[in-house]
Protein backbone atom coordinates (compact mmCIF):
# COMPACT_ATOMS: atom_id res chain seq x y z
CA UNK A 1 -21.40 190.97 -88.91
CA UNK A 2 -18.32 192.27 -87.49
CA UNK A 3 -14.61 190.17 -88.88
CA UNK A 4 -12.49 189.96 -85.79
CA UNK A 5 -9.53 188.11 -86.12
CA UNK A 6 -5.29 188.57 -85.10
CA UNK A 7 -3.00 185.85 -83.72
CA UNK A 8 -0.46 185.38 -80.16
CA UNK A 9 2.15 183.33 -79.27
CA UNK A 10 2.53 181.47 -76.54
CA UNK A 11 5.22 179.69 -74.95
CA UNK A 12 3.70 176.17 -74.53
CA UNK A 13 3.59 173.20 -77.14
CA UNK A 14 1.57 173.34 -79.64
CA UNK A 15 -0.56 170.40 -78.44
CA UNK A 16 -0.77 171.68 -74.76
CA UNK A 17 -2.39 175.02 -75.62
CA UNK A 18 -4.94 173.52 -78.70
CA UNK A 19 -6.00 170.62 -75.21
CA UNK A 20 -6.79 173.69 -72.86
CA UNK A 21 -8.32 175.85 -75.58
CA UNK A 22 -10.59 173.36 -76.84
CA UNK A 23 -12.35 172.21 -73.57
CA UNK A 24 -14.31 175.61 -73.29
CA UNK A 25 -14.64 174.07 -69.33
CA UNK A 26 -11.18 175.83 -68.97
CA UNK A 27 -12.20 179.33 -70.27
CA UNK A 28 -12.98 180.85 -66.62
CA UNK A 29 -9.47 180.15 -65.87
CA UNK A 30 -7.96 182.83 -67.95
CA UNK A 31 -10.86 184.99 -68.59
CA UNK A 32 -12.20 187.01 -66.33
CA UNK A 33 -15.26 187.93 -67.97
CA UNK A 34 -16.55 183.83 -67.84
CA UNK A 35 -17.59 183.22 -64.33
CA UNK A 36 -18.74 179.12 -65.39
CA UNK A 37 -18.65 177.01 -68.19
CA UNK A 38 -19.49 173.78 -68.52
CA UNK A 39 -19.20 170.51 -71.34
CA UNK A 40 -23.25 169.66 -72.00
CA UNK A 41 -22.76 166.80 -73.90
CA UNK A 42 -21.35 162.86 -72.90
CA UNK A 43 -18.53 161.91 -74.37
CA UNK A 44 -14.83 163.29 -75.61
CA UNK A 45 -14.13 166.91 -76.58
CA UNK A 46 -14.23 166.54 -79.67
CA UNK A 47 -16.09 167.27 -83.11
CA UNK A 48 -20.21 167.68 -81.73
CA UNK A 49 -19.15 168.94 -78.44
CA UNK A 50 -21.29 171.31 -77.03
CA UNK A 51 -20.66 173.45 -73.91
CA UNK A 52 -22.50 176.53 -71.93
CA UNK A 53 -20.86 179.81 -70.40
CA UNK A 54 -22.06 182.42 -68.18
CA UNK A 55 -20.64 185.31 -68.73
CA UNK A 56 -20.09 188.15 -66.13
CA UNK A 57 -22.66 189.82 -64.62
CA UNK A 58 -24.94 188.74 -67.89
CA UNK A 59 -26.70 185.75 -65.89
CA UNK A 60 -29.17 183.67 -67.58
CA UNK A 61 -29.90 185.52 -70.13
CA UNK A 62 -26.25 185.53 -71.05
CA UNK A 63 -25.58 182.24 -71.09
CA UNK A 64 -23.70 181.65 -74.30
CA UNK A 65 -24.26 178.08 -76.30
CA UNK A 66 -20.97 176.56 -78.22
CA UNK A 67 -21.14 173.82 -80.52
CA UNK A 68 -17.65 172.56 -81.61
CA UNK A 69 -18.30 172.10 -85.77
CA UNK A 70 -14.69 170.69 -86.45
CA UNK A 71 -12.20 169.62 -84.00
CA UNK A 72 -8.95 168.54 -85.75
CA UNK A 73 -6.42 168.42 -83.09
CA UNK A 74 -3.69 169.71 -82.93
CA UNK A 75 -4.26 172.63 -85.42
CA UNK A 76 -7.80 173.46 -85.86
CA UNK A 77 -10.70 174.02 -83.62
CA UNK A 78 -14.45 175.86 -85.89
CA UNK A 79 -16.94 177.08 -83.73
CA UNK A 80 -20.10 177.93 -83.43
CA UNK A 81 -21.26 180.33 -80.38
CA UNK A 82 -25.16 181.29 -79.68
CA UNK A 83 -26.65 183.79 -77.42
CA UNK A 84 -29.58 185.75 -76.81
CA UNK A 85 -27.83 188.99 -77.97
CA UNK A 86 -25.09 187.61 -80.35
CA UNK A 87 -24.08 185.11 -82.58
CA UNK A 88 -20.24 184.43 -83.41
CA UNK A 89 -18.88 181.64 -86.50
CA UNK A 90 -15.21 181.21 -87.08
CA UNK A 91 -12.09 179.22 -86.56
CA UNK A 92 -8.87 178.75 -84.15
CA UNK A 93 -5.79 178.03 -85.87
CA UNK A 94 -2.78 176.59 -83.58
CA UNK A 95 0.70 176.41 -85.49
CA UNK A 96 4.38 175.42 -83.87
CA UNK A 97 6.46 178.42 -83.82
CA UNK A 98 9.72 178.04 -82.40
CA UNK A 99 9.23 176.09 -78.91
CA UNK A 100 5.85 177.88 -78.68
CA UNK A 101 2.50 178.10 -80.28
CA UNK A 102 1.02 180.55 -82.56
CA UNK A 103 -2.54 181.19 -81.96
CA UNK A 104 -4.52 182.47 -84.56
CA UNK A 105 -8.71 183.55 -83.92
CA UNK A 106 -10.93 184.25 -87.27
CA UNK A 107 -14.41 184.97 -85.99
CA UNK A 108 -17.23 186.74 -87.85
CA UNK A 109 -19.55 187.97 -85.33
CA UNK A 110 -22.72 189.49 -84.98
CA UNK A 111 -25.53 191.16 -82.75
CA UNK A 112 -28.48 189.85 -82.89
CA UNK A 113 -32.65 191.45 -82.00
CA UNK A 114 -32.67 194.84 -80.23
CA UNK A 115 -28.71 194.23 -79.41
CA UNK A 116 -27.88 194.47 -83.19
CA UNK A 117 -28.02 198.08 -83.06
CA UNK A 118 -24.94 198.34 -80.92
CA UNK A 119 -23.33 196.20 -84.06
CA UNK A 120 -20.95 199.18 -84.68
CA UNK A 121 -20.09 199.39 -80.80
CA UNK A 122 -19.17 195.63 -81.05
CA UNK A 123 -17.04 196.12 -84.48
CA UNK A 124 -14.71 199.37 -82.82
CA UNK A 125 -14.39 197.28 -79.21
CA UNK A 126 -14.70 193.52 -80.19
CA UNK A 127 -10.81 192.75 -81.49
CA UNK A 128 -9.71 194.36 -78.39
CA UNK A 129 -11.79 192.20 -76.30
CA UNK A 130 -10.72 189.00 -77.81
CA UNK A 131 -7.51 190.15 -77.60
CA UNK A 132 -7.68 190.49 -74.35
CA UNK A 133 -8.94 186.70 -74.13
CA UNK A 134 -6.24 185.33 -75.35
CA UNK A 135 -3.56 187.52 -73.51
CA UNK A 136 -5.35 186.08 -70.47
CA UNK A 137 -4.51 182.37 -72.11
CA UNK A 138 -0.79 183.25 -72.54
CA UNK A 139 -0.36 184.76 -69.24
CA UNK A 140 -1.71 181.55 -67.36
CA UNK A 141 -0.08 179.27 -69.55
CA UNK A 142 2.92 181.15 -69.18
CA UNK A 143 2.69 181.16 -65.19
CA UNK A 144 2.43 177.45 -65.42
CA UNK A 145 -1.34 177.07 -65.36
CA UNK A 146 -2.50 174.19 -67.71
């Protein structure tokens, strides 16, 4: 398992960003690399949730499962996320910070069957690539997307 965690700001409310973050639905707005994503279970976002996204030229057998463990809004989103080839466990922490919000990602993730061997591929690249998520976050909030 590979620890992958760092933190952003973004200028939004605090509230604003944890909403858009925590309806995965919204994901293939700011990154690129989710072409679809959608809420599989009735009811609120919320604690239970569980959603499905494709990503990028993975197609079915990318599809990624995510199970929302603990949803306390407006600070605290823990996560569960299931593949085929991976399997990722950690937390999103949303604090005020001047008129903005500090984002904060702890995930501990891991490859899993004949993917796992890549495992130190996916340790060197991985914080870059969530990085890179939520840069894509910041720059559509930023540009008035919500």
């Amino acid at each position: 398992m590979a620890r992958i965690a760092g933190s952003i700001t973004i200028d939004a409310p605090v509230g604003e960003v944890f909403d858009l973050v925590a309806d995965e639905r919204n994901e293939p707005k700011y990154n690129p690399r989710i072409v679809h994503a959608e809420k599989v279970t009735e009811g609120p976002v919320g604690k239970g949730a569980r959603f499905v996204a494709e990503p990028k030229g993975m197609g079915a057998k990318g599809v990624m499962t995510m199970e929302m463990l603990e949803y306390e809004r407006p600070n605290r989103l823990h996560n569960a996320i299931r593949s085929s080839y991976m399997e990722v466990d950690g937390t999103l922490t949303f604090e005020e910070s001047g008129d903005g919000t500090r984002l904060s990602w702890d995930w501990e993730m891991g490859l899993v069957g004949p993917m796992r061997l890549l495992s130190p591929v996916l340790a060197a690249i991985g914080p870059r690539w969530e990085r890179r998520n939520w840069v894509g976050l910041k720059k559509y909030v930023e540009a008035g997307g919500r």
